[in-house]
N, C-alpha and C. Protein backbone atom coordinates (compact mmCIF):
# COMPACT_ATOMS: atom_id res chain seq x y z
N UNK A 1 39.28 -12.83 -13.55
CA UNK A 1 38.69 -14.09 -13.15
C UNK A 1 37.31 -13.79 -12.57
N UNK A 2 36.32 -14.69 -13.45
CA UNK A 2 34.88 -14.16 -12.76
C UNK A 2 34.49 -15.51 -12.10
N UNK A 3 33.84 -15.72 -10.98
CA UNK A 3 33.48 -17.09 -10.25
C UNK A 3 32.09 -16.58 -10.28
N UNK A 4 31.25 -17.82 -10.93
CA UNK A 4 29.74 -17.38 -9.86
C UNK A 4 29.55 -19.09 -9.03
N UNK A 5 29.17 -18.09 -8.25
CA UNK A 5 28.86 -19.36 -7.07
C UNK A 5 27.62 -18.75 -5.89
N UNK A 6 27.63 -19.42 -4.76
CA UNK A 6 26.68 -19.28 -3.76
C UNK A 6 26.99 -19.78 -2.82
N UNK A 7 26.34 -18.97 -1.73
CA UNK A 7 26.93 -19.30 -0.09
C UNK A 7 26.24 -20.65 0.04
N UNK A 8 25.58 -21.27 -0.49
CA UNK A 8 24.58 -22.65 -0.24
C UNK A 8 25.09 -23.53 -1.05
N UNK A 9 26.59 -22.89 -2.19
CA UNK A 9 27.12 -24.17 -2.51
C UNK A 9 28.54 -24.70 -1.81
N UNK A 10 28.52 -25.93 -1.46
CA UNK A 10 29.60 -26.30 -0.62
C UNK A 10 31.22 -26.40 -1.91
N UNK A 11 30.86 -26.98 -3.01
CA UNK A 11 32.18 -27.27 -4.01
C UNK A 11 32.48 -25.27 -4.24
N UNK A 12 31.49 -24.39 -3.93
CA UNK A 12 31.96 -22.86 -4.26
C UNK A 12 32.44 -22.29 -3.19
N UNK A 13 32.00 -22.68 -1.74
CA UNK A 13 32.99 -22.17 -0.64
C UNK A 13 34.08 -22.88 -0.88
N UNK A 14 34.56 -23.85 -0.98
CA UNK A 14 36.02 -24.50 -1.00
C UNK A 14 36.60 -23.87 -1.83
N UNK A 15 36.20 -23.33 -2.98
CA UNK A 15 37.33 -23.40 -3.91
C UNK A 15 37.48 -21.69 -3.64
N UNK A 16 36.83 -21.19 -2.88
CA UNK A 16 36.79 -19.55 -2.70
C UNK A 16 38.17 -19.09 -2.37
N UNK A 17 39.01 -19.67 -1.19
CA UNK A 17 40.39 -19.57 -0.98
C UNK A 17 41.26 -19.85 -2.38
N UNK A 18 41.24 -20.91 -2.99
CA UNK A 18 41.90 -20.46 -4.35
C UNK A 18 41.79 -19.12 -5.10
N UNK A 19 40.69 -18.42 -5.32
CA UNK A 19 40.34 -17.35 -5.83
C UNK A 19 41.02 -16.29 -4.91
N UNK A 20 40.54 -16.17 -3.91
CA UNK A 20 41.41 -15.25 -2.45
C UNK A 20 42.84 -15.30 -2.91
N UNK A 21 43.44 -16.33 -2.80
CA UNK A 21 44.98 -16.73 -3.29
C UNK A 21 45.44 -15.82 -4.08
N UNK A 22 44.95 -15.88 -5.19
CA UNK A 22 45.31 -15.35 -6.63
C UNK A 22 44.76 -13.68 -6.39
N UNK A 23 43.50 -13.70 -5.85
CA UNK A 23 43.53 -11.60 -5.70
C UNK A 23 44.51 -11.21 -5.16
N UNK A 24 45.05 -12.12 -3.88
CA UNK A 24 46.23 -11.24 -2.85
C UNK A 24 47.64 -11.42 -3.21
N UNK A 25 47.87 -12.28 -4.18
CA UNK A 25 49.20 -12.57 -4.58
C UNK A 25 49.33 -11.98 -6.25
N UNK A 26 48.83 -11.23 -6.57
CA UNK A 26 49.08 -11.50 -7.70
C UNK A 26 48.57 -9.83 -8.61
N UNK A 27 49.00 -9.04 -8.95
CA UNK A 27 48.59 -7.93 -9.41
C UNK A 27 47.89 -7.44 -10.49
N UNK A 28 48.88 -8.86 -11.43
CA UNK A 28 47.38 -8.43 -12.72
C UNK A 28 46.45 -9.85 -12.95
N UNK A 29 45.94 -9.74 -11.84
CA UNK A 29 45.04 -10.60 -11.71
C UNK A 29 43.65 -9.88 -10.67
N UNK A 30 42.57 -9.60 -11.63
CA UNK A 30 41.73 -9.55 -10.59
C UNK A 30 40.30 -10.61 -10.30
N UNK A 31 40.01 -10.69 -8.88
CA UNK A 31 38.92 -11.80 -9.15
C UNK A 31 37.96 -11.27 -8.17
N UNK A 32 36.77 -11.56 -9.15
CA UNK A 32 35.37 -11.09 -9.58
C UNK A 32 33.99 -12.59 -8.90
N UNK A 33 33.30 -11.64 -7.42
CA UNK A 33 33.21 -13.26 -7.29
C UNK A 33 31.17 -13.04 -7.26
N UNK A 34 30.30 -13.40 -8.60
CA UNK A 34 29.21 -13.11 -8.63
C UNK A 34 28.35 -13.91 -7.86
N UNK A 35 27.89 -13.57 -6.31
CA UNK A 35 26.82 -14.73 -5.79
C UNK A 35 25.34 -14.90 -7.01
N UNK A 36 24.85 -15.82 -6.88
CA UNK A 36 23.34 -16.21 -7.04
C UNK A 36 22.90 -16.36 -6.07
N UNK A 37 22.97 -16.57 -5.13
CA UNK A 37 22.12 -16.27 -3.58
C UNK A 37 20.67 -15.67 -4.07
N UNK A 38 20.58 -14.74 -4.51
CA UNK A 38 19.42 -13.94 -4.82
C UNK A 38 18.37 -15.10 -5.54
N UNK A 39 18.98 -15.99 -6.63
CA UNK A 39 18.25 -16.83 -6.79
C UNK A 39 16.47 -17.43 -6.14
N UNK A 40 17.62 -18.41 -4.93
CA UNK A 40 16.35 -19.09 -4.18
C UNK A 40 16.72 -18.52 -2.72
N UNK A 41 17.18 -17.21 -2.51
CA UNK A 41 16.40 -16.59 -1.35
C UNK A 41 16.67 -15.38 -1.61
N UNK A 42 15.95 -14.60 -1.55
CA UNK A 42 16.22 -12.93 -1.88
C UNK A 42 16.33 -11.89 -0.68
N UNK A 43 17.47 -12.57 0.51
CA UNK A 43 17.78 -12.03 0.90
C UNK A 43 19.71 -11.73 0.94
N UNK A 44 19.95 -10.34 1.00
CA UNK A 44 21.15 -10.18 0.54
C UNK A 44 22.06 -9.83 1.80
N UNK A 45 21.25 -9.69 2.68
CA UNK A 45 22.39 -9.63 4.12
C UNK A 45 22.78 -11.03 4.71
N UNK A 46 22.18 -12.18 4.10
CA UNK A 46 23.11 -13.41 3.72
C UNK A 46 24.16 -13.77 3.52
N UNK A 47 24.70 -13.33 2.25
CA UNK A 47 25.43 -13.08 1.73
C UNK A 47 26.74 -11.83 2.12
N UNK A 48 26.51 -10.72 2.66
CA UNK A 48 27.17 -9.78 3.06
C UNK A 48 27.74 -10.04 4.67
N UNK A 49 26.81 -10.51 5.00
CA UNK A 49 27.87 -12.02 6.69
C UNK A 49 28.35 -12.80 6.08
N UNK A 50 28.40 -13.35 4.85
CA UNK A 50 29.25 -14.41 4.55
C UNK A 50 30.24 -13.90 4.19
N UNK A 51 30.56 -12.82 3.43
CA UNK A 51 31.34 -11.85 2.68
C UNK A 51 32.33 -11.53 4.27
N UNK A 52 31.67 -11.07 5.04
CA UNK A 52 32.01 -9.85 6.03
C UNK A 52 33.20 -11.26 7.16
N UNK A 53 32.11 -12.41 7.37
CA UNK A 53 33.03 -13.16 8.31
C UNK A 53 33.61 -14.05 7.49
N UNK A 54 33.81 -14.62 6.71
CA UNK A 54 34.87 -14.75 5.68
C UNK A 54 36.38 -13.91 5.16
N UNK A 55 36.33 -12.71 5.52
CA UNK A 55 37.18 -11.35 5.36
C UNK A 55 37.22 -11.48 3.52
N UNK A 56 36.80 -11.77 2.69
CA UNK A 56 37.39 -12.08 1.54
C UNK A 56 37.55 -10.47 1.06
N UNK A 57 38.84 -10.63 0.18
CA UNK A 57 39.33 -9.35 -0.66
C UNK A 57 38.51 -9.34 -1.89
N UNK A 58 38.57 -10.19 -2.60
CA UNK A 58 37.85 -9.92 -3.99
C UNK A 58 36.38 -9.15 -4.26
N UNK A 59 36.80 -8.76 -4.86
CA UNK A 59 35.10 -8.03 -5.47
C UNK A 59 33.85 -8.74 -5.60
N UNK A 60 33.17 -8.79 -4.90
CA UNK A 60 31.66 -9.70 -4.86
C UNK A 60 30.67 -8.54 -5.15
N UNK A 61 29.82 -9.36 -6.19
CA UNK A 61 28.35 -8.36 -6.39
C UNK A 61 27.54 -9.72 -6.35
N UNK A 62 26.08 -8.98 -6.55
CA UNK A 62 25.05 -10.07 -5.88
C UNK A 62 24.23 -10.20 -6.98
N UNK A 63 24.23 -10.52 -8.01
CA UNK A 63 23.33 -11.04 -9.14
C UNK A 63 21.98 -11.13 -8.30
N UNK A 64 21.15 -9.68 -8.97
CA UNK A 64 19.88 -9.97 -8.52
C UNK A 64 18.82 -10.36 -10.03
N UNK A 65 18.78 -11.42 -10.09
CA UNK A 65 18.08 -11.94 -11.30
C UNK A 65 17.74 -13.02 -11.35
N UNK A 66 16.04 -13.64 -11.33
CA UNK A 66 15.40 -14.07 -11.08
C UNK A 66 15.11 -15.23 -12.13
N UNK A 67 15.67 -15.18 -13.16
CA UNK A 67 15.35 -16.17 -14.28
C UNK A 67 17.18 -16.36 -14.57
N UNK A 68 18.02 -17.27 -13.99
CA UNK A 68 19.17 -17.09 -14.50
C UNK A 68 19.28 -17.86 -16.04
N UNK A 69 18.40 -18.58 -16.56
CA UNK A 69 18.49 -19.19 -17.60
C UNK A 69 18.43 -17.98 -18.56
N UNK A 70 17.78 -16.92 -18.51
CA UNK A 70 17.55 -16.00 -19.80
C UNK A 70 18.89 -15.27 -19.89
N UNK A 71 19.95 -15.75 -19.25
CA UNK A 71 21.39 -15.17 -19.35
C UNK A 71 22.25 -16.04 -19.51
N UNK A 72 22.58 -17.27 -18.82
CA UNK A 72 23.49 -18.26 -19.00
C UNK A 72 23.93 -18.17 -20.31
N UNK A 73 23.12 -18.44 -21.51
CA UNK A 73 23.67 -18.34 -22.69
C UNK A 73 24.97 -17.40 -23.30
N UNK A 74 24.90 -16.01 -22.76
CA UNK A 74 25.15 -15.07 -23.07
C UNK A 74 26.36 -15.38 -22.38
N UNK A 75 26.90 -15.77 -21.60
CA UNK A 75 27.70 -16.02 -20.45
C UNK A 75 28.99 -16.47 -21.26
N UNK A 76 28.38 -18.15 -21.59
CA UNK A 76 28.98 -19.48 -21.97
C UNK A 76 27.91 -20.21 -22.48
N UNK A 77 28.06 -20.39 -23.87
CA UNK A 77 26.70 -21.48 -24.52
C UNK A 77 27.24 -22.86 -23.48
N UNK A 78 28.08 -23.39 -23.57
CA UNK A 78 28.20 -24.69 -22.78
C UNK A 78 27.68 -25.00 -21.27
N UNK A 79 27.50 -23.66 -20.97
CA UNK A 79 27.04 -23.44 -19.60
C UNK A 79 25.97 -24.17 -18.87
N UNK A 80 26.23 -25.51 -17.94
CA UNK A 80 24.45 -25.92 -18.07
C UNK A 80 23.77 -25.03 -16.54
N UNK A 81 24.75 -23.67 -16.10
CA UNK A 81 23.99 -23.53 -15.11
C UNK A 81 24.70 -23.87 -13.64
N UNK A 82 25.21 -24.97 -13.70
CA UNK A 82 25.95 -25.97 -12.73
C UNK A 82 26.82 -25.03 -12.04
N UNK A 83 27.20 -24.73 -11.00
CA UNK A 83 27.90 -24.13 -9.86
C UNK A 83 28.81 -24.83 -9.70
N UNK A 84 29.79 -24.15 -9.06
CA UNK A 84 30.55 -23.30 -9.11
C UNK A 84 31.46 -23.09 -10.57
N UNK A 85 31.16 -22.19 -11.65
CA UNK A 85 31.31 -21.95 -12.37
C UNK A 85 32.63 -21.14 -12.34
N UNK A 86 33.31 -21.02 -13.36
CA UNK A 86 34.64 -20.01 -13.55
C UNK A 86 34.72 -19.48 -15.02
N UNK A 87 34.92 -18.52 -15.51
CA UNK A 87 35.52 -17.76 -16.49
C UNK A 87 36.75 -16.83 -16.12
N UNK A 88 38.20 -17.18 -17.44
CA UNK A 88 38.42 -16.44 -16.71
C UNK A 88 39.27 -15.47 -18.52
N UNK A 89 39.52 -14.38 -18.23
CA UNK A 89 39.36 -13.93 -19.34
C UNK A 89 40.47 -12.75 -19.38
N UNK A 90 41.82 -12.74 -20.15
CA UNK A 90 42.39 -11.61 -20.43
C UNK A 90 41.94 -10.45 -21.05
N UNK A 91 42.14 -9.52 -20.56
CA UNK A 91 41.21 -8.48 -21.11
C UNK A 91 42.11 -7.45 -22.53
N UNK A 92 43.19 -8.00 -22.16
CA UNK A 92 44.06 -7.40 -23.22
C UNK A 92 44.29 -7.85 -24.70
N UNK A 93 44.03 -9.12 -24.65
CA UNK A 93 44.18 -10.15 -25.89
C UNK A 93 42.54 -10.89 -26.31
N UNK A 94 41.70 -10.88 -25.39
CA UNK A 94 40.50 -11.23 -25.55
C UNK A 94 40.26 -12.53 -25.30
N UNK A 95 41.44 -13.88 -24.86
CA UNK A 95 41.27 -15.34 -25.08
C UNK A 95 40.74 -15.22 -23.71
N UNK A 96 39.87 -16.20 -23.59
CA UNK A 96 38.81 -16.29 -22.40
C UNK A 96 39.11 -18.39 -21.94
N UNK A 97 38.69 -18.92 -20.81
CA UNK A 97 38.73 -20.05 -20.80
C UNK A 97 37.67 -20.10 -19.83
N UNK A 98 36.63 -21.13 -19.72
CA UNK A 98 35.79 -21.38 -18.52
C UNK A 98 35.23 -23.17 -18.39
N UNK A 99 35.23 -23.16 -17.00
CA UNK A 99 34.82 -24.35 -16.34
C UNK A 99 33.79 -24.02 -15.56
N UNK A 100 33.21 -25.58 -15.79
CA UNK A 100 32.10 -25.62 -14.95
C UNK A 100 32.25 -26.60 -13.66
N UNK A 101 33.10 -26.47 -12.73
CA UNK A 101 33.29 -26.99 -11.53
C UNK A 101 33.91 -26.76 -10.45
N UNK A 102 34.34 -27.12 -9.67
CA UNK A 102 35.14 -26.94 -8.71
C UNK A 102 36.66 -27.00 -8.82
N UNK A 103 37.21 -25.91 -8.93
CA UNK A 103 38.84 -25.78 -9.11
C UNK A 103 39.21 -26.36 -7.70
N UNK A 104 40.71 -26.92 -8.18
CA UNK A 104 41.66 -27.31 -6.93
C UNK A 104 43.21 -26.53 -7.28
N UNK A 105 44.01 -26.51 -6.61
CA UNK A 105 44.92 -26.43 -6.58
C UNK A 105 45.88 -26.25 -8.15
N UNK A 106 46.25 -25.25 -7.98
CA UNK A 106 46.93 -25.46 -9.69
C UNK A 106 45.98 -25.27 -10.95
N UNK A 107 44.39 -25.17 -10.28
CA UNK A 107 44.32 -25.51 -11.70
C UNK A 107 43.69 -24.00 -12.22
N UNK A 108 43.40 -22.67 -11.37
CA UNK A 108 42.90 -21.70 -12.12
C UNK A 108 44.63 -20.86 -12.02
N UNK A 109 45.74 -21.09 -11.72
CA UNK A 109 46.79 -20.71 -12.41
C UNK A 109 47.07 -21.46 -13.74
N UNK A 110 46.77 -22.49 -13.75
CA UNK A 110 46.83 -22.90 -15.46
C UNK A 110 46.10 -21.99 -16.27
N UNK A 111 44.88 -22.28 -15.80
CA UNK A 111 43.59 -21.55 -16.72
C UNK A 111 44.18 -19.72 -17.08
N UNK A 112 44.92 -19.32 -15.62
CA UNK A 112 45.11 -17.84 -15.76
C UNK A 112 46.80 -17.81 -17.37
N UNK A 113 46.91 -18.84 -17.28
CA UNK A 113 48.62 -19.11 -18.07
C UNK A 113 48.09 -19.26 -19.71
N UNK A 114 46.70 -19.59 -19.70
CA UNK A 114 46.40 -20.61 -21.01
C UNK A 114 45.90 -18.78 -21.74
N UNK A 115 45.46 -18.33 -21.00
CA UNK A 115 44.83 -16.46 -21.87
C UNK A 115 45.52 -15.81 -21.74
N UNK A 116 46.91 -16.31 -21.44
CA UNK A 116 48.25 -15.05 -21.59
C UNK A 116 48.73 -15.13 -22.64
């Protein structure tokens, strides 16, 4: 499960505990959480207090890249960009599923059920 999101988006902190959920409960599941922070402020100890007083388990890296449009494509053509984004992708079978919004409850265990 890859999330990109940002500490400056409010629908990507909420749904961050769903993601948390699923790293700590769940074994073959791992989740992958890419800030854009770097975006529109390029500072990264931002982000690493948010990380740090948050306690989150999942794996966070910090997308340092300055034009995110010259990648989106590559991502998800449907992609318009829009935060809090999700992919989430079996790595054994290759079926992938992604949204562009804010998960609730139930719904990235579906998404994790639909690439099994």
């Amino acid at each position: 499960v890859m999330s990109v999101w940002a500490a400056w988006c409010a629908l990507c902190i909420k749904e961050i505990p769903l993601l948390e959920k699923q790293q700590a409960s769940r074994q073959d599941v791992q989740v992958l959480l890419v800030s854009m922070d770097m975006d529109l402020d390029p500072n990264p100890e931002k982000v690493y207090r948010f990380v740090d007083r948050k306690k989150l388990q999942s794996k966070v890296i910090i997308l340092d890249e300055r034009n995110p449009n010259e990648w989106i494509d590559k991502i998800e053509k449907t992609w318009t960009g829009a935060l809090p984004a999700t992919i989430v992708v079996n790595t054994r079978n290759g079926k992938r599923k992604f949204v562009e919004k804010e998960l609730h409850e139930g719904e990235l265990e579906k998404l994790i059920s639909e690439v099994q």
